[in-house]
C-alpha atoms as a PDB file:
ATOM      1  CA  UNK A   1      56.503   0.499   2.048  1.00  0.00           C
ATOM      2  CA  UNK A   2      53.253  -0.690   3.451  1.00  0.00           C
ATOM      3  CA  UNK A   3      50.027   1.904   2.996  1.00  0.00           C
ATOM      4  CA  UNK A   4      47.548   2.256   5.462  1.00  0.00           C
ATOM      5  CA  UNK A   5      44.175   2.794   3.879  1.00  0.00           C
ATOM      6  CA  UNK A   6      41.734   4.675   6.426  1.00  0.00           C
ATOM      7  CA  UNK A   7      38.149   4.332   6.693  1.00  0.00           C
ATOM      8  CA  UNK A   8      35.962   7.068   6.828  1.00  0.00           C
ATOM      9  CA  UNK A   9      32.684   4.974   8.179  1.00  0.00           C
ATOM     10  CA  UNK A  10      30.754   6.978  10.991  1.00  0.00           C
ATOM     11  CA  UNK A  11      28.593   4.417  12.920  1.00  0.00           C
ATOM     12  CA  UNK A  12      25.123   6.332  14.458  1.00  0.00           C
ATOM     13  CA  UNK A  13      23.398   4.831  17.172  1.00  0.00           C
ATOM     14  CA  UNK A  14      20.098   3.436  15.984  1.00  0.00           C
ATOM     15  CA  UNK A  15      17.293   6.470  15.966  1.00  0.00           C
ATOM     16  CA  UNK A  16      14.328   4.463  17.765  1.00  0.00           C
ATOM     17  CA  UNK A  17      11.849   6.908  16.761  1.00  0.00           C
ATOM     18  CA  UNK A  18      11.970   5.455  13.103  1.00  0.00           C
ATOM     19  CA  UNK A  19      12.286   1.785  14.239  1.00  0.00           C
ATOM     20  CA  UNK A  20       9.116   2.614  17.246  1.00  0.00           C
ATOM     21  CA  UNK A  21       7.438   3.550  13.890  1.00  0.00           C
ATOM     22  CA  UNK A  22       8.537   0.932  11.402  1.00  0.00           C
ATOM     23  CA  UNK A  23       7.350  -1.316  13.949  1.00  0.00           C
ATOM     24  CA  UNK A  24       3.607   0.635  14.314  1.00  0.00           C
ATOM     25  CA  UNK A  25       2.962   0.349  11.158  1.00  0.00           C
ATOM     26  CA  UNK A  26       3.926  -3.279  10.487  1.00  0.00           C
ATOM     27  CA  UNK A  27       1.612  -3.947  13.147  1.00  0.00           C
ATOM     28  CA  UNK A  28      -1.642  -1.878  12.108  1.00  0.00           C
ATOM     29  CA  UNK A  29      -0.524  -4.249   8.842  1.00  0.00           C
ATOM     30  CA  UNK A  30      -0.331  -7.520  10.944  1.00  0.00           C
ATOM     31  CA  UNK A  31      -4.010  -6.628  12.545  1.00  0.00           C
ATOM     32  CA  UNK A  32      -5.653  -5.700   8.688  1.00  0.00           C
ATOM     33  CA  UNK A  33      -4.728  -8.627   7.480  1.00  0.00           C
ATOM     34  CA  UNK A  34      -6.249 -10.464  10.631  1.00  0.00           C
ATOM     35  CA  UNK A  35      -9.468  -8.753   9.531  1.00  0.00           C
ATOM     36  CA  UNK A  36      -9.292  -9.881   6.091  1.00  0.00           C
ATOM     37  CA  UNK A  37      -8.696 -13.950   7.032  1.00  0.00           C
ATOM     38  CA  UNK A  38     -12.090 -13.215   9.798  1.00  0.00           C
ATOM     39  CA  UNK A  39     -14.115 -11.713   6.703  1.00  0.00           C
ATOM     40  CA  UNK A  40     -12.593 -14.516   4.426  1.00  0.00           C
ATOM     41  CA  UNK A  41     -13.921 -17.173   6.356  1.00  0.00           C
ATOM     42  CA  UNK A  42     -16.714 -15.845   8.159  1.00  0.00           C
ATOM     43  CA  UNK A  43     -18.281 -13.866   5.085  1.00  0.00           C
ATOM     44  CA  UNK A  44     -19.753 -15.599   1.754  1.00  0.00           C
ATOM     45  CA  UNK A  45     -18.471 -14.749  -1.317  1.00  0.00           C
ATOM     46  CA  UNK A  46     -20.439 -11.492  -2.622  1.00  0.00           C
ATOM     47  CA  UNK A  47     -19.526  -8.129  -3.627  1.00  0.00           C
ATOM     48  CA  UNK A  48     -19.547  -6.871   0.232  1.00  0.00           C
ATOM     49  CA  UNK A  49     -16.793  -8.869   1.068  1.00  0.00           C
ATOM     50  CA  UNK A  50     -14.680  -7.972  -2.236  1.00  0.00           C
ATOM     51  CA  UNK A  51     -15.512  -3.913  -1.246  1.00  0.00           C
ATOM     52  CA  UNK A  52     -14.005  -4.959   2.525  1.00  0.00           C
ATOM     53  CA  UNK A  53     -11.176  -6.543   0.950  1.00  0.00           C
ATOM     54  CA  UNK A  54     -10.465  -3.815  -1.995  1.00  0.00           C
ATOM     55  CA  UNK A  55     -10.573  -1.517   0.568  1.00  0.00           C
ATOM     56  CA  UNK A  56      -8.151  -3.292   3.053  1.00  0.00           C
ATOM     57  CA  UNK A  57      -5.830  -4.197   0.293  1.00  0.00           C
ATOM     58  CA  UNK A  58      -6.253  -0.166  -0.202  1.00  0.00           C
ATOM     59  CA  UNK A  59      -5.881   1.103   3.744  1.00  0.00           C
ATOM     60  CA  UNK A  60      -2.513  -1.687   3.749  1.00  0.00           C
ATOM     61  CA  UNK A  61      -0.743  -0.045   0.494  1.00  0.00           C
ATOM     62  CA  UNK A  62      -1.296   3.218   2.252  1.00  0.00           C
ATOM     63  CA  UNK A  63       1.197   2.116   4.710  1.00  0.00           C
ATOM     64  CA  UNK A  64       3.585   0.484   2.753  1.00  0.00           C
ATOM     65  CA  UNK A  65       3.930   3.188   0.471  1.00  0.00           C
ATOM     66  CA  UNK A  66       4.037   5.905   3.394  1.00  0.00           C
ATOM     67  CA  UNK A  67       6.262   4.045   5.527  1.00  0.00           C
ATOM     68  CA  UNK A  68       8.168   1.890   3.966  1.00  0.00           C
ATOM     69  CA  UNK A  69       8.660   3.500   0.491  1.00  0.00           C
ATOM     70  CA  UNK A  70       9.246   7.162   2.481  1.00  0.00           C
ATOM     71  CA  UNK A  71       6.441   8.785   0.747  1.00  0.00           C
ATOM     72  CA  UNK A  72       4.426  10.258   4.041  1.00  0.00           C
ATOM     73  CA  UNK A  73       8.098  11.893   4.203  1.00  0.00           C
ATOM     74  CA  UNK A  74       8.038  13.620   0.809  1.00  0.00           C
ATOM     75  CA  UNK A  75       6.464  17.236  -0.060  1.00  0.00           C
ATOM     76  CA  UNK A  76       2.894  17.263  -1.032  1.00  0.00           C
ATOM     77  CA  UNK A  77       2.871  17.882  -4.463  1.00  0.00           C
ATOM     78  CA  UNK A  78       5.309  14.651  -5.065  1.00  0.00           C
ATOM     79  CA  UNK A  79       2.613  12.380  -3.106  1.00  0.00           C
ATOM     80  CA  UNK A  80       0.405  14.223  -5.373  1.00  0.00           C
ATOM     81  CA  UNK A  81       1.845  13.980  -8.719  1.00  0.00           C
ATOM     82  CA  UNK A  82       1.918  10.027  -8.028  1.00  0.00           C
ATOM     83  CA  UNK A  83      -1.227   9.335  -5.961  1.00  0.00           C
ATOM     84  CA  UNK A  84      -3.649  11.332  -8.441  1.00  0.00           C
ATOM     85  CA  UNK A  85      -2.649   9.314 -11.813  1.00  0.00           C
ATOM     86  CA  UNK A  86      -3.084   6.422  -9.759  1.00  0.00           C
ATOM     87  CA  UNK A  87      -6.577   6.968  -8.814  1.00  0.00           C
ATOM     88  CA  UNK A  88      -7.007   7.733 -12.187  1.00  0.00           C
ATOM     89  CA  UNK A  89      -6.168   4.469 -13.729  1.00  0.00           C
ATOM     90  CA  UNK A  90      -7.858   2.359 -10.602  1.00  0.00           C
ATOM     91  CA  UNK A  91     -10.744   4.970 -12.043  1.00  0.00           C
ATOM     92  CA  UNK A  92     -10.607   3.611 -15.540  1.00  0.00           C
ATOM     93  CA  UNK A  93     -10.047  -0.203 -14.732  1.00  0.00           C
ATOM     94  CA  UNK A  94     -13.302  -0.170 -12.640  1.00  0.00           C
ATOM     95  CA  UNK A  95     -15.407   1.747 -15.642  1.00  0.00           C
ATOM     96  CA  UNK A  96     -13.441  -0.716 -18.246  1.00  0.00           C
ATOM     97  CA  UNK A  97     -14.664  -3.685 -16.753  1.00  0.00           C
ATOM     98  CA  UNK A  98     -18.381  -2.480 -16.022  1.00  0.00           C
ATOM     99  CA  UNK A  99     -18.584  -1.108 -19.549  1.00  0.00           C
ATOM    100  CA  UNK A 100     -16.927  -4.263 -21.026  1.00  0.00           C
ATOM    101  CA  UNK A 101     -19.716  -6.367 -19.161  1.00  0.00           C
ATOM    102  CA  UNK A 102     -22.057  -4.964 -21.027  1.00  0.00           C
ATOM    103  CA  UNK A 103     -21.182  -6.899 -24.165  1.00  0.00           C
ATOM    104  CA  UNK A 104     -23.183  -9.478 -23.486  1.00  0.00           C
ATOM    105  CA  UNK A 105     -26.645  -8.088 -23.400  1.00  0.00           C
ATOM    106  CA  UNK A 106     -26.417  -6.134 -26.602  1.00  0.00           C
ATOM    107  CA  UNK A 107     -28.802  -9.290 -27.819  1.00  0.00           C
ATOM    108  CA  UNK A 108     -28.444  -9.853 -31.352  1.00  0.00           C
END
C-alpha cells in the first residue's frame, strides 16, 4: 500500500514593489559608500572627516536596519523602544571617552 504524501506549498509570484525597493536602498548604500572612499582619499585625517564618516556610517545603518531588518515596517513605539536606548549609549560612549581624556592633564 503505497501513501501519497501531498504538499501544501503555495508559490506567489515575486511582489516587485519590495524587490524595486530592496534594490533603492542598496543603491543609496552603494553611492554613501562612494562618498566615504572620495572623502577617504581626498580629505586629511582630522576630526571633519571622522564627523563625515560617523555620520555616513550613521545615514547607512539607517537603511539597513529599516530595510533590511523590517524596522521602517514596524509600529512607532517598537522603532522607539530600540532607537532611543541606542542613542543613549552612542550618548554615553562619546561623554566616556571625552571625560576619560581628561586623565591626563590632572598634572600631579
Amino acid at each position: 500500500m503505497a501513501s501519497e504524501e501531498t504538499s501544501n506549498i503555495e508559490i506567489k509570484p515575486a511582489n516587485k514593489e519590495k524587490i524595486r525597493g530592496i534594490w533603492k536602498v542598496a543603491l543609496y548604500l552603494a553611492i554613501i559608500t562612494a562618498i566615504e572612499f572620495v572623502f577617504a582619499f581626498t580629505m586629511d585625517a582630522g576630526f571633519l572627516r571622522t564627523s563625515i564618516f560617523i555620520f555616513l556610517t550613521i545615514v547607512k545603518a539607517f537603511f539597513i536596519v529599516s530595510e533590511f531588518m523590517h524596522l521602517g515596517h514596524e509600529k512607532k513605539s517598537l522603532v522607539y523602544a530600540i532607537i532611543l536606548p541606542m542613542v543613549f549609549l552612542v550618548w554615553l560612549l562619546v561623554v566616556l571617552l571625552k571625560e576619560g581624556s581628561y586623565i591626563f592633564d590632572i598634572g600631579f
